[in-house]
C-alpha atoms as a PDB file:
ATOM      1  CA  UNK A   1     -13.514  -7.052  12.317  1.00  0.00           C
ATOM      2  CA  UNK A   2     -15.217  -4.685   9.951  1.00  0.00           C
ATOM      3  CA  UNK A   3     -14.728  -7.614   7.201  1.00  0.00           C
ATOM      4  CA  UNK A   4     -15.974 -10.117   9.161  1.00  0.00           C
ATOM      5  CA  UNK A   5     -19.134  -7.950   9.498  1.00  0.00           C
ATOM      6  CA  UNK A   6     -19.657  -7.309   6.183  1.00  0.00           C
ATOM      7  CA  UNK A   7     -18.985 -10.910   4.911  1.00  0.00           C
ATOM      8  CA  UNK A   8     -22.126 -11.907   7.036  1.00  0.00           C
ATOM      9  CA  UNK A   9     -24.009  -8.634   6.144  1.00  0.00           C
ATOM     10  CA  UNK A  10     -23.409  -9.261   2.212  1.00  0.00           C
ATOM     11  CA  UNK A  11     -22.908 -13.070   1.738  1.00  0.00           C
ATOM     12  CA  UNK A  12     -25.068 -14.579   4.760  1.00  0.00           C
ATOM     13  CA  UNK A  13     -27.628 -11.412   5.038  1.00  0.00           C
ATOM     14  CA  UNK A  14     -30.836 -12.951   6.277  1.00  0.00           C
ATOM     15  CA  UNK A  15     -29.715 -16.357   6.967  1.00  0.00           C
ATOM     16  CA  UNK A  16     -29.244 -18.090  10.529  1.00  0.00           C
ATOM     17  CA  UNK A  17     -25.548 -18.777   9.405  1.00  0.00           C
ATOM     18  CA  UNK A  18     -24.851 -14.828  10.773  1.00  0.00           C
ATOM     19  CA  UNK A  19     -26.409 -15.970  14.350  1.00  0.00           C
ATOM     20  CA  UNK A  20     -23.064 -18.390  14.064  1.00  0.00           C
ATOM     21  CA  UNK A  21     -19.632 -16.316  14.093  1.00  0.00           C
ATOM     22  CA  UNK A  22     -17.926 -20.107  13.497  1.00  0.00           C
ATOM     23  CA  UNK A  23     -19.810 -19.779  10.222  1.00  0.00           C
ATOM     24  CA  UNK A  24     -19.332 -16.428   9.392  1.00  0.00           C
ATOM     25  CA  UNK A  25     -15.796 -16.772  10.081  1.00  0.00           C
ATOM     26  CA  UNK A  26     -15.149 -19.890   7.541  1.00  0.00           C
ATOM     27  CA  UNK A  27     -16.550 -18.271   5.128  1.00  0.00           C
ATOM     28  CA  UNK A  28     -13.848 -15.039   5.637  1.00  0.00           C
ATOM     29  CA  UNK A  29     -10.947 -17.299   6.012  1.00  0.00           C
ATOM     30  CA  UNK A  30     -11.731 -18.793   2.295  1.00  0.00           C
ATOM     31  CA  UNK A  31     -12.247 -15.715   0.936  1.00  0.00           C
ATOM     32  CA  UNK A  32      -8.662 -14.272   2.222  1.00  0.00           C
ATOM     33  CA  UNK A  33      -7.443 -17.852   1.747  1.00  0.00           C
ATOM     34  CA  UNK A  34      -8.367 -17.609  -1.814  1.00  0.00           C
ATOM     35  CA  UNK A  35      -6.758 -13.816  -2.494  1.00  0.00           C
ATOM     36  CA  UNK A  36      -3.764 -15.371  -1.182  1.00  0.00           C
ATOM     37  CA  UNK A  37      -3.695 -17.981  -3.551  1.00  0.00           C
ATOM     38  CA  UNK A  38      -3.751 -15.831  -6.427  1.00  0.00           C
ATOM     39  CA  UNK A  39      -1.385 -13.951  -5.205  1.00  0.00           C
ATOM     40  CA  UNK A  40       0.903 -16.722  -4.612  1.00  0.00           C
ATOM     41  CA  UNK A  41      -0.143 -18.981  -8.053  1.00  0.00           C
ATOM     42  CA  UNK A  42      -2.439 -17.030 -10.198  1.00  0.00           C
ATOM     43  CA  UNK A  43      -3.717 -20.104 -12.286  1.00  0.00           C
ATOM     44  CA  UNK A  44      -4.522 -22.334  -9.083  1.00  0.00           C
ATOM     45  CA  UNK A  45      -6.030 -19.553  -7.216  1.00  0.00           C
ATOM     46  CA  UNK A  46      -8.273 -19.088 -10.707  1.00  0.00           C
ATOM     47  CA  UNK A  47      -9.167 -22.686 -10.629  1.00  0.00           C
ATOM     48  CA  UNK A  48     -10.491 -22.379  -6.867  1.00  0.00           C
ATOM     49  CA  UNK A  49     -12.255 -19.173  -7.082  1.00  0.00           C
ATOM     50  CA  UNK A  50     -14.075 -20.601  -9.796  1.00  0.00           C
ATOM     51  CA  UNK A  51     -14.874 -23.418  -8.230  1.00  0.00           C
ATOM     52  CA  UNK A  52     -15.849 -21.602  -4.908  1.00  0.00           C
ATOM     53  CA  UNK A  53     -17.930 -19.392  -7.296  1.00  0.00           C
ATOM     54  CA  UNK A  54     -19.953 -21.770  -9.253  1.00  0.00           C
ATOM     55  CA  UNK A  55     -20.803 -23.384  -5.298  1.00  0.00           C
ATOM     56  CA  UNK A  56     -22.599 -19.979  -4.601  1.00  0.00           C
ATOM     57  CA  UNK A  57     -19.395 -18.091  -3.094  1.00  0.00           C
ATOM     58  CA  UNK A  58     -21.120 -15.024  -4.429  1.00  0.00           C
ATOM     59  CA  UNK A  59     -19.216 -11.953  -4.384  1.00  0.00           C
ATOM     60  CA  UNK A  60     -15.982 -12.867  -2.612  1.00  0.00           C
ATOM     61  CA  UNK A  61     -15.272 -15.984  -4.585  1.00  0.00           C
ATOM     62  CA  UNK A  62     -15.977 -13.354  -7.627  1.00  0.00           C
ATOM     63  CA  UNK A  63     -13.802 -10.384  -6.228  1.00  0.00           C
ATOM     64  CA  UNK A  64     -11.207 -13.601  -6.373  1.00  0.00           C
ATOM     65  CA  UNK A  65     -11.260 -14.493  -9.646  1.00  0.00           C
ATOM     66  CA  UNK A  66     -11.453 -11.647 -11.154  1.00  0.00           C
ATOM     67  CA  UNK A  67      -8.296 -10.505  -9.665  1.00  0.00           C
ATOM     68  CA  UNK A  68      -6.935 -13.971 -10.155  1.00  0.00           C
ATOM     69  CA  UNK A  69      -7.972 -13.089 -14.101  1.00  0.00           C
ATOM     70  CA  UNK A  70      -6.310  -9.769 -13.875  1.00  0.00           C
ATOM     71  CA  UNK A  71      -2.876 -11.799 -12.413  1.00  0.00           C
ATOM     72  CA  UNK A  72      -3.300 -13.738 -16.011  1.00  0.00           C
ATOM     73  CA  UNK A  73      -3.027 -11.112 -17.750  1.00  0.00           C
ATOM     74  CA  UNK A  74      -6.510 -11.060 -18.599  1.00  0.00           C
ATOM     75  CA  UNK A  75      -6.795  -7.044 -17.578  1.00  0.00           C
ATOM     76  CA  UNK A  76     -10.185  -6.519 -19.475  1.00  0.00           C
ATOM     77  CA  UNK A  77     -11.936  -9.803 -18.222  1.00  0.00           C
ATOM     78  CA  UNK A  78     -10.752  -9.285 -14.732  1.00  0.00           C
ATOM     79  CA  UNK A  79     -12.314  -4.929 -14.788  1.00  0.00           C
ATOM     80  CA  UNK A  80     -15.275  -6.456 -16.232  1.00  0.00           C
ATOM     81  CA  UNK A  81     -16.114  -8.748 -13.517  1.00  0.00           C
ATOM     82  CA  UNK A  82     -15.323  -6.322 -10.999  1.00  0.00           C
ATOM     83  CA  UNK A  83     -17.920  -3.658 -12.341  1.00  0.00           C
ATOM     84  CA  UNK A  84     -20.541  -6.417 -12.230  1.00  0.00           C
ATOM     85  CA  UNK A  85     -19.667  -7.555  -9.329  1.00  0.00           C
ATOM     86  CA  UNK A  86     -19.704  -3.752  -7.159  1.00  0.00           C
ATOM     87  CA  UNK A  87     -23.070  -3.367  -9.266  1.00  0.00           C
ATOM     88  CA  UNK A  88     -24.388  -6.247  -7.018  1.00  0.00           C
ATOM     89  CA  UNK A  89     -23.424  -4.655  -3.940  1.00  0.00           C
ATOM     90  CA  UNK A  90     -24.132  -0.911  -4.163  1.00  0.00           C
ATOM     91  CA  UNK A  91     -27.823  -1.455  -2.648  1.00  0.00           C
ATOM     92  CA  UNK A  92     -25.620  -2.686   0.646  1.00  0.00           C
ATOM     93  CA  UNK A  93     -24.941  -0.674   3.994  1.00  0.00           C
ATOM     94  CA  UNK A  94     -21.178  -1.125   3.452  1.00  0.00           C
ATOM     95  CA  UNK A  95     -20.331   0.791   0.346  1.00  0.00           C
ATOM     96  CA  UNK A  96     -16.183   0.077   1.015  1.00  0.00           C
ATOM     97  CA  UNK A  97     -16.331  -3.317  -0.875  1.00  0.00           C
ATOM     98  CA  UNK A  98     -18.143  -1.965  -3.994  1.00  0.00           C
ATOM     99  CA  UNK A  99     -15.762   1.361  -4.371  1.00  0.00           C
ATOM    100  CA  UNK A 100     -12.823  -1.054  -4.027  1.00  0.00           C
ATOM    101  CA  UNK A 101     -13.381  -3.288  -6.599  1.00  0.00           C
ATOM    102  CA  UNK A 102     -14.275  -0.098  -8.723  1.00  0.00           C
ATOM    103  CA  UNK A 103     -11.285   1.447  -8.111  1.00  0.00           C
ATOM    104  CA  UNK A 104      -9.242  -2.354  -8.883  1.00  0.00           C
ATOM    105  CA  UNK A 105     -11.168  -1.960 -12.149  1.00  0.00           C
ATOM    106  CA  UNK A 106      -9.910   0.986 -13.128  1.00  0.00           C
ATOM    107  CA  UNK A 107      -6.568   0.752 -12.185  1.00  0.00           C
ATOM    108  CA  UNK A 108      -6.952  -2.198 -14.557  1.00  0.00           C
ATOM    109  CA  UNK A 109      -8.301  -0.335 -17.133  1.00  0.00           C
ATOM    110  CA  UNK A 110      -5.562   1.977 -17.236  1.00  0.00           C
ATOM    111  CA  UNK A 111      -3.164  -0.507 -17.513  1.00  0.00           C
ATOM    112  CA  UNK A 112      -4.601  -1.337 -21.173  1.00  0.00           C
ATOM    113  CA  UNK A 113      -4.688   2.344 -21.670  1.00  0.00           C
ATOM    114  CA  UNK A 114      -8.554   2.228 -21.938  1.00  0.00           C
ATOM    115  CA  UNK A 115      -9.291   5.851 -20.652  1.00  0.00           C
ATOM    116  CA  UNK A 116     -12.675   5.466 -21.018  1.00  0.00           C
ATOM    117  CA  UNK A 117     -13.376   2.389 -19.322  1.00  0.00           C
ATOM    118  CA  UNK A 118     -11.105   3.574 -16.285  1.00  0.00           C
ATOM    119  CA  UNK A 119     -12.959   6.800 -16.547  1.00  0.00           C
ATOM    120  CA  UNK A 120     -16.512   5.029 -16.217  1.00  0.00           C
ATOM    121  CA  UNK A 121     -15.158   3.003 -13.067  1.00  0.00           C
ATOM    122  CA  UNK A 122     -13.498   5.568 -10.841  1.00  0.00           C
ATOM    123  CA  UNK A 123     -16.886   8.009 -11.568  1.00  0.00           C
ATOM    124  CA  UNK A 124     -18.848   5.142 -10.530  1.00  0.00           C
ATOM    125  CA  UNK A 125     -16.523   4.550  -7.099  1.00  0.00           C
ATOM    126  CA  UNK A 126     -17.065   8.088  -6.735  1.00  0.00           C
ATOM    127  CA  UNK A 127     -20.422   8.503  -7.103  1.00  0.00           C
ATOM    128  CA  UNK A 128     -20.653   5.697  -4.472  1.00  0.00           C
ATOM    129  CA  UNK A 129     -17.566   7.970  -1.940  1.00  0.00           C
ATOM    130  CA  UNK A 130     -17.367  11.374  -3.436  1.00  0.00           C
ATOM    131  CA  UNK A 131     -14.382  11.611  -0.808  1.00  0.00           C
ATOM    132  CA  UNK A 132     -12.766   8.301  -1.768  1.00  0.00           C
ATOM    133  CA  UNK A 133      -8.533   9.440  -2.519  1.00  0.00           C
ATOM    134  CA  UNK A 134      -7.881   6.776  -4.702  1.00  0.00           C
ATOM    135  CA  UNK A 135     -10.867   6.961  -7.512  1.00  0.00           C
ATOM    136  CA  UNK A 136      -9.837  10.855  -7.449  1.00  0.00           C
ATOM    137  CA  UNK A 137      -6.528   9.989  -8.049  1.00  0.00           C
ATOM    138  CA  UNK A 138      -7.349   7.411 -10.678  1.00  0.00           C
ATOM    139  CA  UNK A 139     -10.290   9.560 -12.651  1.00  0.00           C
ATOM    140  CA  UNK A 140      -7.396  12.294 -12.348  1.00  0.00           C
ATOM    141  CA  UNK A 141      -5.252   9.839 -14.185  1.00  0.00           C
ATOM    142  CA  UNK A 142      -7.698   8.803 -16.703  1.00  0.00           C
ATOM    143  CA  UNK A 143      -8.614  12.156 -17.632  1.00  0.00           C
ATOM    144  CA  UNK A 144      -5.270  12.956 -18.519  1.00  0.00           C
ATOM    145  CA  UNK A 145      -5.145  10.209 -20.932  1.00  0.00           C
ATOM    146  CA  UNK A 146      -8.510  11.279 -22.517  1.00  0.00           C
ATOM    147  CA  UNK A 147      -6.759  15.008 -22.690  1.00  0.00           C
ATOM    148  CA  UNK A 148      -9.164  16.552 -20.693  1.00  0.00           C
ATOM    149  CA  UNK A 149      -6.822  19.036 -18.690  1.00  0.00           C
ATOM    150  CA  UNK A 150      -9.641  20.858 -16.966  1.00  0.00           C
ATOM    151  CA  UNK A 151     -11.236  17.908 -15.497  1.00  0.00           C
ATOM    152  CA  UNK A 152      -8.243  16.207 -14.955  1.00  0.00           C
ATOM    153  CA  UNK A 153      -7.260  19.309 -12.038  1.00  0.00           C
ATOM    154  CA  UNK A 154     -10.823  19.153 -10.683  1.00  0.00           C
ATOM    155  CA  UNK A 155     -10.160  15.423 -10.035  1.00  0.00           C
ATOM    156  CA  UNK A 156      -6.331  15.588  -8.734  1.00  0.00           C
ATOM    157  CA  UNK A 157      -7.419  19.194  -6.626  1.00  0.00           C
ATOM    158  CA  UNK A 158      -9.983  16.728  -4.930  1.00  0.00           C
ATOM    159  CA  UNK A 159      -7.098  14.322  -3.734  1.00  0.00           C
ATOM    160  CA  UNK A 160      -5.144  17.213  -2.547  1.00  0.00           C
ATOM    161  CA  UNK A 161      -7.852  18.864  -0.065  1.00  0.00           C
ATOM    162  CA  UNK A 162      -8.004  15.175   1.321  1.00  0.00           C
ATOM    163  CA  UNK A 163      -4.851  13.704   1.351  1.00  0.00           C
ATOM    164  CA  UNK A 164      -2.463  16.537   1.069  1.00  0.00           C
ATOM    165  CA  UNK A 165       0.494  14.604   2.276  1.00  0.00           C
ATOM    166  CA  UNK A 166       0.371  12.370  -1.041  1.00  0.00           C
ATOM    167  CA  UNK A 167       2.858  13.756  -3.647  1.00  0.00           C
ATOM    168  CA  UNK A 168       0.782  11.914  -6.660  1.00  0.00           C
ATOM    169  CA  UNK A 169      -2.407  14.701  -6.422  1.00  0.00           C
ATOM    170  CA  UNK A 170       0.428  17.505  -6.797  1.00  0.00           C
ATOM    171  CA  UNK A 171       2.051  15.221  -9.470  1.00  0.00           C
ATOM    172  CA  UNK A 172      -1.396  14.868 -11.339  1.00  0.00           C
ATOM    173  CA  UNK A 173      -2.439  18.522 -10.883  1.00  0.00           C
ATOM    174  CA  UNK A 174       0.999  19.672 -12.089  1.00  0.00           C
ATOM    175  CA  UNK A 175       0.544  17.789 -15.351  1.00  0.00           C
ATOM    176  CA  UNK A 176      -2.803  19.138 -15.740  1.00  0.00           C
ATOM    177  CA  UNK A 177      -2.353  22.280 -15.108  1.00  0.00           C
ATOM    178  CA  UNK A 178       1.162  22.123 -17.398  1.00  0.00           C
ATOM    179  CA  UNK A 179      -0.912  20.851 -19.880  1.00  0.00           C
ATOM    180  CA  UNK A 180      -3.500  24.307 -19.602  1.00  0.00           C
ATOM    181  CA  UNK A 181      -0.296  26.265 -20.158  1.00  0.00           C
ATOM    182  CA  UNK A 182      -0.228  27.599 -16.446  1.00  0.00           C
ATOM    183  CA  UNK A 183       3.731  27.273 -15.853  1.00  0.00           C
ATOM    184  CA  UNK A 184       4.141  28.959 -12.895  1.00  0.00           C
ATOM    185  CA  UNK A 185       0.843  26.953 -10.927  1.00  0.00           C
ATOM    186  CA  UNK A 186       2.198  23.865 -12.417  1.00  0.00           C
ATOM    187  CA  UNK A 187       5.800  24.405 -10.828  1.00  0.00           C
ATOM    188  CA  UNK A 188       4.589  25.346  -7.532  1.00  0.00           C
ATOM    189  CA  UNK A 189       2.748  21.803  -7.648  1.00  0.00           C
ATOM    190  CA  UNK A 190       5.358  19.969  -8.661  1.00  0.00           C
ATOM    191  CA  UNK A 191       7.691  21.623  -6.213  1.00  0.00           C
ATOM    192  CA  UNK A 192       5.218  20.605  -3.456  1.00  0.00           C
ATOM    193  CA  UNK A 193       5.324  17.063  -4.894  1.00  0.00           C
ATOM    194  CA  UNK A 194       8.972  17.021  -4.690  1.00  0.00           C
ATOM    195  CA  UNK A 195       8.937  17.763  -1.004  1.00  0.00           C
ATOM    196  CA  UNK A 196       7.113  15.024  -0.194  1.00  0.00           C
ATOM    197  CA  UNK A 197       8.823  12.305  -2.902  1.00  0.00           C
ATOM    198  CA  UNK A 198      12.301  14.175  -3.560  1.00  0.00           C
ATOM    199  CA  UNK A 199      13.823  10.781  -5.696  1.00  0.00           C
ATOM    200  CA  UNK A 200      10.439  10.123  -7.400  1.00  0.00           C
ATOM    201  CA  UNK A 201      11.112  10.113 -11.106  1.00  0.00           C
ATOM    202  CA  UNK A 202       7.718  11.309 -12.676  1.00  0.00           C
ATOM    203  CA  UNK A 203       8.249  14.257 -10.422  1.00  0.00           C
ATOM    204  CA  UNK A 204      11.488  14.961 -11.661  1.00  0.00           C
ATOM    205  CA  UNK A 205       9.840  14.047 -15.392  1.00  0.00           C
ATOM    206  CA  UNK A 206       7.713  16.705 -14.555  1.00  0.00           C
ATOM    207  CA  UNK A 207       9.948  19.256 -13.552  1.00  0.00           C
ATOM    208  CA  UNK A 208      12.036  18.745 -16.954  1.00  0.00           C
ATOM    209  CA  UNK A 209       9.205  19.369 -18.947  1.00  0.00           C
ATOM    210  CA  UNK A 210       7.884  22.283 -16.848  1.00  0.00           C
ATOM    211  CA  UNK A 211      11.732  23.797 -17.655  1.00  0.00           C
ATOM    212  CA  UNK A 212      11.358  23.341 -21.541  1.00  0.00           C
ATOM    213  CA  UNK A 213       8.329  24.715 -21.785  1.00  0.00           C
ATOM    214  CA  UNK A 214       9.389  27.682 -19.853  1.00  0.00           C
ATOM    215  CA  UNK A 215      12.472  27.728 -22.203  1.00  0.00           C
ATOM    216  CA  UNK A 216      10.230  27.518 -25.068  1.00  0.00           C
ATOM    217  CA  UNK A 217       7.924  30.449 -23.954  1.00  0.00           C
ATOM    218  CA  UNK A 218      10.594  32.494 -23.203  1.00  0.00           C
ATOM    219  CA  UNK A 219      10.613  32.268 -19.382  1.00  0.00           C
ATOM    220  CA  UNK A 220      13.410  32.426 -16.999  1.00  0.00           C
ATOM    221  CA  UNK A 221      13.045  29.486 -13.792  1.00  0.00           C
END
């Protein structure tokens, strides 16, 4: 029920309405009524989220259409909206719905390849969940892109000590550390990737390039 909490704590905080679960849970059955919608018919479930919005919705009728904008294609519009729409909630108790929409953002942002913009999102998540898997994951990502190797380990080493059982933060670490020149660390992560994701092909990516560049330095596997 932790959702139906925190749609009375953030949308009805202060009113009588979260006295009245009835209420409280109308209000959470449009909000996952309206995700839905997107999901199923991007361009309707735009038209109602706006609609729901521009009634006073607040910020789950705005978490809806930005997705619903993001589902259009609209990648930059939909980021944008999220980031101003976790900036209204970061003051809350619940800091899950905030770092979620930052991380959505992001992961939009990368799909444009705007490193910079993804890079701004997932710091933001994680200066809101220092601990949070997936903005480590994506700031690892995004610091890739921007070529920053050193930061880009930092980042994926985080996901590791958390969620070791996740082949990506051995993946990401790999490249980085690939990209720094360190063969031998970067095999042993991708090795420990493959373990986990044996048919993954980034992994096996990986490994390929890991080989040429030990053929080009000289190095036996």
């Amino acid at each position: 029920m932790r959702l139906l909490s925190a749609v009375c704590l953030l949308t009805f905080a202060g009113s009588a309405a979260c006295a009245q679960g009835s209420a409280v849970e109308a209000e959470t059955n449009r909000y996952l009524s309206c995700l839905e919608h997107v999901a199923a018919d991007p361009e309707a479930g735009f038209e109602d989220a706006l609609a729901w919005r521009m009634e006073g919705g607040g910020w789950p009728a705005g978490h809806c259409e930005a997705r619903a904008l993001i589902a259009l294609g609209d990648a930059a519009g939909g980021a944008a909206m999220l980031e101003e729409q976790a900036s209204h909630l970061t003051t809350t108790r619940d800091g899950s719905f905030p770092v979620s929409m930052l991380v959505e953002a992001g992961e939009a942002w990368l799909t444009l390849h705007q490193s910079e913009d993804a890079r701004r999102a997932f710091t933001a998540a994680l200066e809101l969940a220092p601990r949070d898997v997936p903005a480590l994951l994506g700031l690892a990502r995004s610091r890739l892109e921007l070529g920053q190797w050193e930061a880009a380990e930092t980042a994926a080493s985080g996901s590791i000590e958390r969620a070791p059982g996740l082949a990506d933060g051995w993946r990401l670490r790999g490249l980085a550390r690939l990209e720094r020149g360190e063969l031998d660390a970067a095999w042993q992560d991708m090795e420990a990737a493959r373990d986990i994701e044996p048919e993954n092909i980034e992994i096996l990516v990986l490994r390929g390039r890991i080989n040429e560049a030990r053929r080009l330095a000289g190095q036996n596997n």
